[in-house]
PDB file of N, CA and C in Angstrom:
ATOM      1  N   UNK A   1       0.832  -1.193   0.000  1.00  0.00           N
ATOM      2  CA  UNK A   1       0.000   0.000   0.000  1.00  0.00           C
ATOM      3  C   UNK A   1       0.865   1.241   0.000  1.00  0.00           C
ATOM      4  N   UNK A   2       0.412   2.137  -0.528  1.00  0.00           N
ATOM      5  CA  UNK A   2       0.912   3.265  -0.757  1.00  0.00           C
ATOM      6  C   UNK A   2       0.776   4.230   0.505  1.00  0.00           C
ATOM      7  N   UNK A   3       1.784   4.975   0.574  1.00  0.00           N
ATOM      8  CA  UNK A   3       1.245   6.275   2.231  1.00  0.00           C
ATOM      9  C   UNK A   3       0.348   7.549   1.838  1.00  0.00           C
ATOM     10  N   UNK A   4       0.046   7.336   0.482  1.00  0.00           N
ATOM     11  CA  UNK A   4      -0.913   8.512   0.200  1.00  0.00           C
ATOM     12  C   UNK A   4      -2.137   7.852   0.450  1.00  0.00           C
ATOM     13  N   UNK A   5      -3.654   8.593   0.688  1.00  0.00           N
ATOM     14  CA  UNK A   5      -4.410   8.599   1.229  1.00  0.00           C
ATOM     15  C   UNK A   5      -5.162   8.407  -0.449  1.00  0.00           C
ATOM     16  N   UNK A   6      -6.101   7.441  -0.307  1.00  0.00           N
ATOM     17  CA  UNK A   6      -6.855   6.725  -1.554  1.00  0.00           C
ATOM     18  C   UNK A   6      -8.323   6.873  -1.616  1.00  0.00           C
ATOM     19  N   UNK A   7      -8.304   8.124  -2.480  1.00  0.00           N
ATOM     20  CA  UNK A   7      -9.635   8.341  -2.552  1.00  0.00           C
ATOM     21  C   UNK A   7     -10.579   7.876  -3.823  1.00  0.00           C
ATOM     22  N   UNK A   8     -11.601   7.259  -3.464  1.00  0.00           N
ATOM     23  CA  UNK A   8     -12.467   7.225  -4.701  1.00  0.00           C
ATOM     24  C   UNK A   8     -12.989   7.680  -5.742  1.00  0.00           C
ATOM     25  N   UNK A   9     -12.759   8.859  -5.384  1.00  0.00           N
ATOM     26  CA  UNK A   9     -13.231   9.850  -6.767  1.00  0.00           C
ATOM     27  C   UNK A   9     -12.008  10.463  -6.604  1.00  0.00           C
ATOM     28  N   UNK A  10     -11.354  11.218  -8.068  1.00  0.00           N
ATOM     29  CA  UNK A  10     -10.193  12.156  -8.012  1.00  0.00           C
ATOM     30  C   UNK A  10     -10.671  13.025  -8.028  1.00  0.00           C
ATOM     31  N   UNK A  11     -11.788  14.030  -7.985  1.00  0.00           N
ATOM     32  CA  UNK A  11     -12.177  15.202  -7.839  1.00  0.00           C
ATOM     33  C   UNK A  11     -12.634  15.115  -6.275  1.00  0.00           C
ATOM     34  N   UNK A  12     -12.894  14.332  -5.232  1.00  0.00           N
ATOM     35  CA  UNK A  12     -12.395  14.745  -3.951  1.00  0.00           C
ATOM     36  C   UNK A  12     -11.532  15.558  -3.443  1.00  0.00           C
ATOM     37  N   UNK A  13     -11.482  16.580  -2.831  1.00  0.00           N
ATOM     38  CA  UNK A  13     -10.808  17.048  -2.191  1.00  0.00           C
ATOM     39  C   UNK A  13     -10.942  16.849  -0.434  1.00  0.00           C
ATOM     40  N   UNK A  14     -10.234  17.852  -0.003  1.00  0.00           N
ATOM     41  CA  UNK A  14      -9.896  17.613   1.286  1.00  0.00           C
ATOM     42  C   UNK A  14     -11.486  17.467   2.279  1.00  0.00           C
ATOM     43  N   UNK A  15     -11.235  16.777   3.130  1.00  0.00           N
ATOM     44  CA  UNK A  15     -12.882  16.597   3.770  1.00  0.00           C
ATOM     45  C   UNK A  15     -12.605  17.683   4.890  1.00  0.00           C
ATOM     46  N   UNK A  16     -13.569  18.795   5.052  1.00  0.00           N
ATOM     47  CA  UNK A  16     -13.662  19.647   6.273  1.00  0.00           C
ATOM     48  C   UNK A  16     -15.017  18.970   7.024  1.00  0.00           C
ATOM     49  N   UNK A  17     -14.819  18.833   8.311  1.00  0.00           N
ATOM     50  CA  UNK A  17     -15.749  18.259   9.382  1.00  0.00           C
ATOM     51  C   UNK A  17     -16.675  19.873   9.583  1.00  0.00           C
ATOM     52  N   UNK A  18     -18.147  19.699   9.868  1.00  0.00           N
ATOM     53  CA  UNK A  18     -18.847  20.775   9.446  1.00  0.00           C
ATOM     54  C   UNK A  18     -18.576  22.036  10.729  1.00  0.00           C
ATOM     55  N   UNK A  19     -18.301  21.196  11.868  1.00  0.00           N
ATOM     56  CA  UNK A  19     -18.006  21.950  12.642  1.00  0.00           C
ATOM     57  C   UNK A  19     -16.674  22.838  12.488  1.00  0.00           C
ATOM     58  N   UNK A  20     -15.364  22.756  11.651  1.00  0.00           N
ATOM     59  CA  UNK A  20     -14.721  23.031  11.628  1.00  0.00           C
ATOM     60  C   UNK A  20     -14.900  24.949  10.615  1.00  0.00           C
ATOM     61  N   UNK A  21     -16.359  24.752  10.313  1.00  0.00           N
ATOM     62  CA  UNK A  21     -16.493  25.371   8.967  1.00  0.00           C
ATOM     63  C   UNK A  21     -16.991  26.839  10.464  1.00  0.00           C
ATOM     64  N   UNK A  22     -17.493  26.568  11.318  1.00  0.00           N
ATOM     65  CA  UNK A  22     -17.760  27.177  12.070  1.00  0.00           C
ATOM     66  C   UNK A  22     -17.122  27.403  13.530  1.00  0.00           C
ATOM     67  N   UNK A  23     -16.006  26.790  13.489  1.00  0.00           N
ATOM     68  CA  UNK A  23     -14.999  27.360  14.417  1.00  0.00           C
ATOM     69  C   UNK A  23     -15.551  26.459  15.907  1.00  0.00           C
ATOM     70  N   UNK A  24     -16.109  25.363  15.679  1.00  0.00           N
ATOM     71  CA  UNK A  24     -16.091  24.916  17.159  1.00  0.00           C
ATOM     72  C   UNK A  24     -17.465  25.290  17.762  1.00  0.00           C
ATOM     73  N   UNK A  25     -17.871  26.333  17.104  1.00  0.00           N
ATOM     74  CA  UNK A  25     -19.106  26.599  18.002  1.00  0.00           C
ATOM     75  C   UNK A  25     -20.499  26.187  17.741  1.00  0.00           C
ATOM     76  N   UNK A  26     -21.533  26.450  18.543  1.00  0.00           N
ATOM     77  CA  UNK A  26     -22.463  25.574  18.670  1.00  0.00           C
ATOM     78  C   UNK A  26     -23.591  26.467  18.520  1.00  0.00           C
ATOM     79  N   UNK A  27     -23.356  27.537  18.687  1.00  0.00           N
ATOM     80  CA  UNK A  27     -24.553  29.051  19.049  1.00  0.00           C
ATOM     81  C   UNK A  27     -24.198  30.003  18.035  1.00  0.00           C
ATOM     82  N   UNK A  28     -24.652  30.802  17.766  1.00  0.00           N
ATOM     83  CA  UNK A  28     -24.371  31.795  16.698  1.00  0.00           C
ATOM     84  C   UNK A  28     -24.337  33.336  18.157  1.00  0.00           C
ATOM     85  N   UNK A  29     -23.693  34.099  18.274  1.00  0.00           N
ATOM     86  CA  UNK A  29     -24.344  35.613  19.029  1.00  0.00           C
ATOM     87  C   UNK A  29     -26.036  35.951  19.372  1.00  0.00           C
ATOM     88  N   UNK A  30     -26.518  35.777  18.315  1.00  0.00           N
ATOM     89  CA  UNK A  30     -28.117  36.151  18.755  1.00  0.00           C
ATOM     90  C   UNK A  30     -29.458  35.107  19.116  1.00  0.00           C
ATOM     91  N   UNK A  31     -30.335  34.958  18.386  1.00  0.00           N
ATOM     92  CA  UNK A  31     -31.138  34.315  18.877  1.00  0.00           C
ATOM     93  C   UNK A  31     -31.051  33.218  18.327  1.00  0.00           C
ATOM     94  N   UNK A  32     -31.655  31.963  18.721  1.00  0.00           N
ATOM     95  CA  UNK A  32     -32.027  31.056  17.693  1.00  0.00           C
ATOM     96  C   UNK A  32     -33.038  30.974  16.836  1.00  0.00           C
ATOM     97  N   UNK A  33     -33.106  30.179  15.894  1.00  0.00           N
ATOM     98  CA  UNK A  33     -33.588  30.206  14.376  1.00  0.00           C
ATOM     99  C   UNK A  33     -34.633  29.007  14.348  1.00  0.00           C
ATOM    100  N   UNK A  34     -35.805  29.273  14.101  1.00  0.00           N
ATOM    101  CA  UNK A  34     -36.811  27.895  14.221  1.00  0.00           C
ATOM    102  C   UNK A  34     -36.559  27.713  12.763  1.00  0.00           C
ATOM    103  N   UNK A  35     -37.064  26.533  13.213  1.00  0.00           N
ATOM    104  CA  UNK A  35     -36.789  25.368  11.508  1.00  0.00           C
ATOM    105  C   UNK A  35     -37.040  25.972  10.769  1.00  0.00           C
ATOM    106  N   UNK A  36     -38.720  26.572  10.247  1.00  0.00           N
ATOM    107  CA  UNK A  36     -39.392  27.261   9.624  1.00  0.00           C
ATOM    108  C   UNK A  36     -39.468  28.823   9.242  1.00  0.00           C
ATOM    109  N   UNK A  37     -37.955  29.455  10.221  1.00  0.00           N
ATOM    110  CA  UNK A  37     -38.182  30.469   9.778  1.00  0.00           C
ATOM    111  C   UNK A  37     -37.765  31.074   8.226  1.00  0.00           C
ATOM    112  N   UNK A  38     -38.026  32.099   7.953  1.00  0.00           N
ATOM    113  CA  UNK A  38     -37.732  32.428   6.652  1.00  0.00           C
ATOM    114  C   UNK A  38     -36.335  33.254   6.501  1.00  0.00           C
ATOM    115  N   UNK A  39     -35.265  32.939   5.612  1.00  0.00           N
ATOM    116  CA  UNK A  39     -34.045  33.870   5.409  1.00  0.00           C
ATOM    117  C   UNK A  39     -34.196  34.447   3.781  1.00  0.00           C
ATOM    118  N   UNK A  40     -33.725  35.513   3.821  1.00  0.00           N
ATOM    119  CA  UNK A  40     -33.941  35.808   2.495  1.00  0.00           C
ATOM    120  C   UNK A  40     -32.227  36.932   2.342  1.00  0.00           C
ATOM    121  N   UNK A  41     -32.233  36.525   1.403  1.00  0.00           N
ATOM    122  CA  UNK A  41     -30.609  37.666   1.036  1.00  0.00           C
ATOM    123  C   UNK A  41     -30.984  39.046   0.933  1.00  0.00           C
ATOM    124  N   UNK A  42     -30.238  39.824   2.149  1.00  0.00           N
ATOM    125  CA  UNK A  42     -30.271  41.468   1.562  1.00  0.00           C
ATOM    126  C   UNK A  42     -28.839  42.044   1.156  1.00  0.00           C
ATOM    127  N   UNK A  43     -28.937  43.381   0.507  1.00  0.00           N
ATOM    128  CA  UNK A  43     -27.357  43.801   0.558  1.00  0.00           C
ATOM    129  C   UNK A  43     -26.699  43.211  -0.425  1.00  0.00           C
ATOM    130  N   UNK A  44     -25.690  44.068  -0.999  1.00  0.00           N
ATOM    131  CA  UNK A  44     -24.509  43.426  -1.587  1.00  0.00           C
ATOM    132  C   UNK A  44     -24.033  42.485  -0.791  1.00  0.00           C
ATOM    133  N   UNK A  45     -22.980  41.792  -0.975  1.00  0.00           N
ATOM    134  CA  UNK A  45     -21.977  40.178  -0.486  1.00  0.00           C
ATOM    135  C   UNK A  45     -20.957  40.703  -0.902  1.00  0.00           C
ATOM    136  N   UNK A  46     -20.164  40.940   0.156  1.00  0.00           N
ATOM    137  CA  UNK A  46     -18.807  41.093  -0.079  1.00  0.00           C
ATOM    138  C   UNK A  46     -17.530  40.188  -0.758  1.00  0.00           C
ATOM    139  N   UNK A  47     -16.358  40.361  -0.925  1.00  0.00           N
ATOM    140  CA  UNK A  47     -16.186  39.535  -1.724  1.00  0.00           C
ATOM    141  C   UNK A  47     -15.247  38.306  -1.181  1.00  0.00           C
ATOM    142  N   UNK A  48     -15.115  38.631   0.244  1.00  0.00           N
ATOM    143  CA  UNK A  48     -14.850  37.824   1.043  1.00  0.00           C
ATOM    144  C   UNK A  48     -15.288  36.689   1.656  1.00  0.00           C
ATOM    145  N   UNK A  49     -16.366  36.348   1.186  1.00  0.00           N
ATOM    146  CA  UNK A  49     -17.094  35.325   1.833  1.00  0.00           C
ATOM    147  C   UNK A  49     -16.707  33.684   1.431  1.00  0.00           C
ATOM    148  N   UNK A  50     -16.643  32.959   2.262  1.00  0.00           N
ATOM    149  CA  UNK A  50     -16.905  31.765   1.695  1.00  0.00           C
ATOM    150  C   UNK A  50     -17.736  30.509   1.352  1.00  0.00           C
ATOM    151  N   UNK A  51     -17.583  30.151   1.099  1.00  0.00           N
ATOM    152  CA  UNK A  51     -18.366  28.756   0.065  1.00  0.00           C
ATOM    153  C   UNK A  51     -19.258  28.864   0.968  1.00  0.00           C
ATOM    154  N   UNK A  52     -19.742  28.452   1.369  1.00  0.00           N
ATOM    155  CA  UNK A  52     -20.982  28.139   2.346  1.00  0.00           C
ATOM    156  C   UNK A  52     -21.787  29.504   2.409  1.00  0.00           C
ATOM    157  N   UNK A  53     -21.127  30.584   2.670  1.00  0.00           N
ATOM    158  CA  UNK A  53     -21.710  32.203   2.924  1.00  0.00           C
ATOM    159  C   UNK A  53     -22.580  31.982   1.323  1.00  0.00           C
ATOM    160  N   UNK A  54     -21.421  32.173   0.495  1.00  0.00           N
ATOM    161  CA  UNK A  54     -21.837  32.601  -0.799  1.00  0.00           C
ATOM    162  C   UNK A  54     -23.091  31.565  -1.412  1.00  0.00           C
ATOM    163  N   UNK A  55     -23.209  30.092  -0.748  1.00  0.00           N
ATOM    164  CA  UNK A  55     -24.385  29.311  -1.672  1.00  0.00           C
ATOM    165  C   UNK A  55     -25.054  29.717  -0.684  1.00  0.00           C
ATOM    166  N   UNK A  56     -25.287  30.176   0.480  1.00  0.00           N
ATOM    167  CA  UNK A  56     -26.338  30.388   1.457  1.00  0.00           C
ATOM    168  C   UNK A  56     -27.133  31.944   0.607  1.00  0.00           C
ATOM    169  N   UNK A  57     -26.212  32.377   0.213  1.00  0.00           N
ATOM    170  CA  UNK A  57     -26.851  33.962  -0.505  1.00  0.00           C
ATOM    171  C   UNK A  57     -27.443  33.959  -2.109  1.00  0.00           C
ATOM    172  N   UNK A  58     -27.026  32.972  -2.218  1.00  0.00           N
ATOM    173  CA  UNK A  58     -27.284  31.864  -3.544  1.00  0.00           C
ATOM    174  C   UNK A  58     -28.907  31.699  -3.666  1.00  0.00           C
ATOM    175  N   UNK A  59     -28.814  30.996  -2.534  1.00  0.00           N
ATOM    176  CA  UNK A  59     -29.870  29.883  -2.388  1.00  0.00           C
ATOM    177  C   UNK A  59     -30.870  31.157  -1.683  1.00  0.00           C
ATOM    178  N   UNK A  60     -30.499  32.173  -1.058  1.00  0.00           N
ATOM    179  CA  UNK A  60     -31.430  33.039  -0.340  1.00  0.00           C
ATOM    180  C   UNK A  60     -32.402  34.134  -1.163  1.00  0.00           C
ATOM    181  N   UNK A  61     -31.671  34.411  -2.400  1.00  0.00           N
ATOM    182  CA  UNK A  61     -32.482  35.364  -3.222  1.00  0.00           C
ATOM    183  C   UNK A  61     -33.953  35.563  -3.450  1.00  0.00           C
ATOM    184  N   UNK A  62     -34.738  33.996  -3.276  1.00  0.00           N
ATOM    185  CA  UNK A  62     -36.012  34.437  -2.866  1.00  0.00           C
ATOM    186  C   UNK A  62     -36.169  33.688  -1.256  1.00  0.00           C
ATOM    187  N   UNK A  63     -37.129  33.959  -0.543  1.00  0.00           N
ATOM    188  CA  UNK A  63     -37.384  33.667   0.448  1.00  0.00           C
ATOM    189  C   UNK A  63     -37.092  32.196   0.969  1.00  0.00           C
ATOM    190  N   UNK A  64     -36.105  31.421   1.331  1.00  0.00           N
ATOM    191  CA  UNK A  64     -36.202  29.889   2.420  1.00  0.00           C
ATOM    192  C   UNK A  64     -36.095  29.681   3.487  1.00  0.00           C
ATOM    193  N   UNK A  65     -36.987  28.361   3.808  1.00  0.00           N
ATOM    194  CA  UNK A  65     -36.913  28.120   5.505  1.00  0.00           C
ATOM    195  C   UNK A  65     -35.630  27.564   5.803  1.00  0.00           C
ATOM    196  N   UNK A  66     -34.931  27.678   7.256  1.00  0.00           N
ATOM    197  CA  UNK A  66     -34.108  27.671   7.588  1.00  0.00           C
ATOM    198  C   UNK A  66     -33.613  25.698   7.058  1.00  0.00           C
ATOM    199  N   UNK A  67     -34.883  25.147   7.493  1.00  0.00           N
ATOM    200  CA  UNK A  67     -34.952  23.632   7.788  1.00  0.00           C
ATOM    201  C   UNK A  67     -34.191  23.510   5.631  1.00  0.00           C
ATOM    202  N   UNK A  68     -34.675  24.085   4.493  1.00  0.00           N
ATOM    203  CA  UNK A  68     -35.232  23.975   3.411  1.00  0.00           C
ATOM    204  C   UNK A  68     -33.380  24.462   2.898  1.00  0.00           C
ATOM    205  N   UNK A  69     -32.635  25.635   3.898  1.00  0.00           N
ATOM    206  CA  UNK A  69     -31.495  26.085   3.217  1.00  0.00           C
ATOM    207  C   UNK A  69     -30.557  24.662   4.011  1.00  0.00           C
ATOM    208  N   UNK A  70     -30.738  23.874   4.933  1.00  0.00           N
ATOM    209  CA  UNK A  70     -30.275  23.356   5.504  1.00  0.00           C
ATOM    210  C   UNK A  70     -29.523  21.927   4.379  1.00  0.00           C
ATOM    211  N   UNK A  71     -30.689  21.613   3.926  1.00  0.00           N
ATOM    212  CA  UNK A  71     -31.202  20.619   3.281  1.00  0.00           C
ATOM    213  C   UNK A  71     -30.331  20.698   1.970  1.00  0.00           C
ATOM    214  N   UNK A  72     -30.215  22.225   0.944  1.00  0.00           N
ATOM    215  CA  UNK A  72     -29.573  22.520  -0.254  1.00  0.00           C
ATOM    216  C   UNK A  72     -28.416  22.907  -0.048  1.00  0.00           C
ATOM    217  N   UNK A  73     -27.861  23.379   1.380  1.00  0.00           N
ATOM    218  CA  UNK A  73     -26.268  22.883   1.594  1.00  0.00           C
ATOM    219  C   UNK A  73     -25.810  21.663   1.937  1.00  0.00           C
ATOM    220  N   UNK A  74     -26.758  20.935   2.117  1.00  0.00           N
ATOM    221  CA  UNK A  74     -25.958  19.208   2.616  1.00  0.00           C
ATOM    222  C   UNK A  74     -25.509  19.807   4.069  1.00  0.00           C
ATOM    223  N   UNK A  75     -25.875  20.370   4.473  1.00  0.00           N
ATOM    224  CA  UNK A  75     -25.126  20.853   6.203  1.00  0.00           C
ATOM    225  C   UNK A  75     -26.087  20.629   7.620  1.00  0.00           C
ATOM    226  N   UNK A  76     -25.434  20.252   8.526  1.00  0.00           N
ATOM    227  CA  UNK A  76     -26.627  19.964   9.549  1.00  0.00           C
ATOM    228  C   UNK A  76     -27.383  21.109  10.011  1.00  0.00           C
ATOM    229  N   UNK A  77     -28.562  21.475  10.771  1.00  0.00           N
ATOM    230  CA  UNK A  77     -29.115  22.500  11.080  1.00  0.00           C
ATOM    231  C   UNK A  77     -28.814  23.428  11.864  1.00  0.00           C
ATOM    232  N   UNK A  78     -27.911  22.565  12.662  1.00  0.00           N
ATOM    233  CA  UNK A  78     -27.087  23.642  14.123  1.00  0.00           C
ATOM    234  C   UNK A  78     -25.701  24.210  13.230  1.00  0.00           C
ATOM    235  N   UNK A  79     -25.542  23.689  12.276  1.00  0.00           N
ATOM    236  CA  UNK A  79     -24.342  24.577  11.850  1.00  0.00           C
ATOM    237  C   UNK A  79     -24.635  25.813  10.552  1.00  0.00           C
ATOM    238  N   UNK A  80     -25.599  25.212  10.176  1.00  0.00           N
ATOM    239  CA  UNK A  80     -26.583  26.479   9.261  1.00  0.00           C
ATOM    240  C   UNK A  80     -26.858  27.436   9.827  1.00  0.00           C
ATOM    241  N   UNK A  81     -27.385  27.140  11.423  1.00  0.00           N
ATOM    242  CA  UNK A  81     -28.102  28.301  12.466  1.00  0.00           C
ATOM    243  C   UNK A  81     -26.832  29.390  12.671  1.00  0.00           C
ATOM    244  N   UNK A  82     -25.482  28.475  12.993  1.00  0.00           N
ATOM    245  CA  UNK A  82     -24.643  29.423  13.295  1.00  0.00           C
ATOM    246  C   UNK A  82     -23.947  30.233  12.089  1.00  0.00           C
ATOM    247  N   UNK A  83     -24.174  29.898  11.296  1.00  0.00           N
ATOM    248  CA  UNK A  83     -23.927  30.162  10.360  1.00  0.00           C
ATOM    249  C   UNK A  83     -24.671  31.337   9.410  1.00  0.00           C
ATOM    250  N   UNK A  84     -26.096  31.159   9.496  1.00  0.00           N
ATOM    251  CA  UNK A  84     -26.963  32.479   9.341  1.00  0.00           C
ATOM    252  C   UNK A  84     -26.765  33.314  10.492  1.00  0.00           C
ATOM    253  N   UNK A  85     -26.243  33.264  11.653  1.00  0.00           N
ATOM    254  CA  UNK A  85     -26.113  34.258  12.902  1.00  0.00           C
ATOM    255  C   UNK A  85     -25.076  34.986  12.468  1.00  0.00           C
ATOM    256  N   UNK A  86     -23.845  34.387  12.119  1.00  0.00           N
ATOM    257  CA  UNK A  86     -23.068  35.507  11.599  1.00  0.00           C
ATOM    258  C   UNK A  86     -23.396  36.493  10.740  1.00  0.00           C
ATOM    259  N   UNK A  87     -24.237  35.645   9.463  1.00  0.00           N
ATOM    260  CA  UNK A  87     -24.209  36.219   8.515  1.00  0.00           C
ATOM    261  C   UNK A  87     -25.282  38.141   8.832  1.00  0.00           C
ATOM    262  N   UNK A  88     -26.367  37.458   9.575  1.00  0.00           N
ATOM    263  CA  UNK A  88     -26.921  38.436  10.054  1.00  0.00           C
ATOM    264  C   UNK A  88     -26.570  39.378  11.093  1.00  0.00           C
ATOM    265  N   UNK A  89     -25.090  38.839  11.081  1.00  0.00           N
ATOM    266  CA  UNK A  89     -24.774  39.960  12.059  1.00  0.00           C
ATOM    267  C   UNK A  89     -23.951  40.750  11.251  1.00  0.00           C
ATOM    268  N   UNK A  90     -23.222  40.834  10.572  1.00  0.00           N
ATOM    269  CA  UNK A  90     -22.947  41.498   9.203  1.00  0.00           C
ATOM    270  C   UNK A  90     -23.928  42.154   8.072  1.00  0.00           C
ATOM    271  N   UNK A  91     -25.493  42.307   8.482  1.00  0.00           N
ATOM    272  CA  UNK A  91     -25.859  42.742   7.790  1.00  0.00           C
ATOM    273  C   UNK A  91     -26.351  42.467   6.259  1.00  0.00           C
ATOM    274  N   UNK A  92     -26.078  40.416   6.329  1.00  0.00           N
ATOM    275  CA  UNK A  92     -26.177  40.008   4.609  1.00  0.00           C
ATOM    276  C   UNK A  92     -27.203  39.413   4.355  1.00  0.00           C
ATOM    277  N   UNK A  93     -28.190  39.141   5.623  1.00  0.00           N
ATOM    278  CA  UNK A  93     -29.331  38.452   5.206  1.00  0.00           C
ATOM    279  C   UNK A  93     -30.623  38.911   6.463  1.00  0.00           C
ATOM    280  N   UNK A  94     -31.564  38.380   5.915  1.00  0.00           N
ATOM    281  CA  UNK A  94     -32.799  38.751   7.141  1.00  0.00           C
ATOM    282  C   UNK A  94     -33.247  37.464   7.354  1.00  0.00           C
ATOM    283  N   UNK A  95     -33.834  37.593   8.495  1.00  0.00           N
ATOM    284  CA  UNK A  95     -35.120  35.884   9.247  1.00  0.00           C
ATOM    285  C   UNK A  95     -35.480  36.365   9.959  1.00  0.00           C
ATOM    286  N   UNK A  96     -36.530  36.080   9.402  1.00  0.00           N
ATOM    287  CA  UNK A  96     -38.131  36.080   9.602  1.00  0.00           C
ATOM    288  C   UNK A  96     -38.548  35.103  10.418  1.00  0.00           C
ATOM    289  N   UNK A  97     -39.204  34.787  11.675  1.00  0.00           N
ATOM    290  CA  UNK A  97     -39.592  33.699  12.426  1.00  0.00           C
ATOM    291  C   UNK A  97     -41.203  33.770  12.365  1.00  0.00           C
ATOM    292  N   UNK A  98     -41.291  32.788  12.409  1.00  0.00           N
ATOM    293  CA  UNK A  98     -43.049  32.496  12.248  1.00  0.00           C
ATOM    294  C   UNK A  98     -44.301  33.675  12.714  1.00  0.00           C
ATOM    295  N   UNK A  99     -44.820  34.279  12.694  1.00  0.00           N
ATOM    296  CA  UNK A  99     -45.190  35.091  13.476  1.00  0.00           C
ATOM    297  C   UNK A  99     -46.392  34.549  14.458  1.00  0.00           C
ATOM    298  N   UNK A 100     -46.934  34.938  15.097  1.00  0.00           N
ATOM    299  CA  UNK A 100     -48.131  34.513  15.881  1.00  0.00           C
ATOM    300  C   UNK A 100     -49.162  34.403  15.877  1.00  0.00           C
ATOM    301  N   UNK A 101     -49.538  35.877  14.710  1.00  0.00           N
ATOM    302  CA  UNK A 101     -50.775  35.360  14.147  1.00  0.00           C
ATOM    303  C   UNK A 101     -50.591  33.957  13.015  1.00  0.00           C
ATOM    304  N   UNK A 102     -49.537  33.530  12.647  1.00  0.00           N
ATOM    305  CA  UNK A 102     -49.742  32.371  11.705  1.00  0.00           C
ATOM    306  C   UNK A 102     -50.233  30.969  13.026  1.00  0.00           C
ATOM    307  N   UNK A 103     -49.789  31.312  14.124  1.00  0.00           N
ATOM    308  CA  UNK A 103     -50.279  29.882  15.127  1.00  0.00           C
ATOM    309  C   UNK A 103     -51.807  29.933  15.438  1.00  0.00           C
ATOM    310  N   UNK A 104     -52.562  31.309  15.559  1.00  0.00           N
ATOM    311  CA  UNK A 104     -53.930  31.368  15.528  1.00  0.00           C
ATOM    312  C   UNK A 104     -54.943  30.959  14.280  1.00  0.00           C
ATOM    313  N   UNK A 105     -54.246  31.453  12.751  1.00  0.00           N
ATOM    314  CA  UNK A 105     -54.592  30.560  11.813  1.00  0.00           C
ATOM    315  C   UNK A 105     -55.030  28.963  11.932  1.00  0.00           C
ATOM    316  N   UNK A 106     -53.755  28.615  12.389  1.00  0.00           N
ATOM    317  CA  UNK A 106     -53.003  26.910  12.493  1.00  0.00           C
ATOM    318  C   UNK A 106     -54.582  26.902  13.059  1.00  0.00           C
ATOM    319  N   UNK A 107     -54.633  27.230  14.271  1.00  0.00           N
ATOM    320  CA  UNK A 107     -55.900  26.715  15.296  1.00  0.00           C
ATOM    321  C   UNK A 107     -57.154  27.022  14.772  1.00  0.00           C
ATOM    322  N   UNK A 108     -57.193  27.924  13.975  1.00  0.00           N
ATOM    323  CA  UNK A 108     -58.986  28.084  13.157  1.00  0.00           C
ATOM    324  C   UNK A 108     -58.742  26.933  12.261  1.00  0.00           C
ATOM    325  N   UNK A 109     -58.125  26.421  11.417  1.00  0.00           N
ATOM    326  CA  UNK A 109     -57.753  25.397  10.872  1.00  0.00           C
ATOM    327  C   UNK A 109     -57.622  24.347  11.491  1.00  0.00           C
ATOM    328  N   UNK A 110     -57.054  24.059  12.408  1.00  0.00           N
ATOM    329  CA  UNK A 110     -57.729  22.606  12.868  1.00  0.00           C
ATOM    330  C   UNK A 110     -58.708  22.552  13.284  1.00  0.00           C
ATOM    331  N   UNK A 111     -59.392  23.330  13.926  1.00  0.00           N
ATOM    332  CA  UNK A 111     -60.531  23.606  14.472  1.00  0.00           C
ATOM    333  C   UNK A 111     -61.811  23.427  13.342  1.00  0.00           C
ATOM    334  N   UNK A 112     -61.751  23.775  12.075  1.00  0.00           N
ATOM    335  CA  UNK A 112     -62.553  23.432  10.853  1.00  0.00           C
ATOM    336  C   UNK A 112     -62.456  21.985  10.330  1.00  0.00           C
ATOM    337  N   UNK A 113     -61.198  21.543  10.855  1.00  0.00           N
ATOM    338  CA  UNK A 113     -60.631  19.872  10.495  1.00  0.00           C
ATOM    339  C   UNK A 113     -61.742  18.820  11.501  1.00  0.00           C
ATOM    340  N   UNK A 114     -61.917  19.229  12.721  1.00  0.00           N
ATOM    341  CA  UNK A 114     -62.389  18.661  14.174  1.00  0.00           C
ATOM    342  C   UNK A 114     -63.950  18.839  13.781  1.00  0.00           C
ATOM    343  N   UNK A 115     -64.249  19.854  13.547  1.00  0.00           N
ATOM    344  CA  UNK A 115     -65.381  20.023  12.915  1.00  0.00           C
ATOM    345  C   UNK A 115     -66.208  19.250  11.898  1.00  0.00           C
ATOM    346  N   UNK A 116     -65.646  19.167  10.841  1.00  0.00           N
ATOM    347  CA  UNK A 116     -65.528  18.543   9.627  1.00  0.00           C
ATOM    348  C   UNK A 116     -65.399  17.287  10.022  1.00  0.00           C
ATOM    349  N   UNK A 117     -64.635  16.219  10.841  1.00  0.00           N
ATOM    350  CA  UNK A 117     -64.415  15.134  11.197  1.00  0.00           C
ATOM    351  C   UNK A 117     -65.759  14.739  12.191  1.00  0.00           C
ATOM    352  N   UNK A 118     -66.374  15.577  12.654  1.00  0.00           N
ATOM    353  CA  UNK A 118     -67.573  15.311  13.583  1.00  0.00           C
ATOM    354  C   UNK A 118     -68.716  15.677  12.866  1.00  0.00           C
ATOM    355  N   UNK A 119     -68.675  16.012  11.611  1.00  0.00           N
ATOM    356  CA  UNK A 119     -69.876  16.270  10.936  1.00  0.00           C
ATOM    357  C   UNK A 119     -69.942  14.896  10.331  1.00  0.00           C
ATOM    358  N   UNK A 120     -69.011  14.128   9.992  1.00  0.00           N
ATOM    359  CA  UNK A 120     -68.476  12.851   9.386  1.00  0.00           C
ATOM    360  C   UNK A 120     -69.650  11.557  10.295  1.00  0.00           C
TER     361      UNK A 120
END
């Protein structure tokens, strides 16, 4: 065997562990981010950003849920979260969290479901 490291595809490159992409940490500075909330890209993007920044601003141009950008980076959700925290702390994107009147909806809506099931 050879001492070089044998990868299956030759367009592999080096594997970064996701946590590494975020420095160890686990929290972003501000709040946390429900699954469902909405991020959307504002602002120019500087030209500093990297891979992950830049498909997150990519992928943000029209409105996605956090759970939905999670999913089109291949990245887990706690490292997306910290990851939109920066970004919004720089000023490059907005989120939107569910608001409250959407949970009173939810409940006239099931409430027409319960209904509907007892008219049954």
């Amino acid at each position: 065997m050879s001492d070089s490291p044998q990868w299956f595809d030759e367009e592999a490159g080096p594997v970064v562990r996701p946590y590494a992409l975020i420095r160890g940490r686990t929290r972003s500075s501000g709040d946390a981010f429900d699954l469902v909330a909405t991020v959307r890209a504002i602002g120019d993007p500087p030209g500093d950003l990297g891979p992950e920044q830049q498909l997150i601003l990519r992928a943000a141009r029209e409105p996605i849920s956090l759970a939905d950008l999670a999913v089109e980076l291949d990245l887990p959700v706690g490292v997306v979260r910290v990851l939109l925290g920066d970004m919004r702390d720089h000023g490059l994107i907005s989120v939107t969290s569910p608001s409250a009147g959407g949970a009173r909806s939810n409940e006239r809506i099931l409430k027409e479901v319960i209904n509907g099931l007892r008219a049954l």
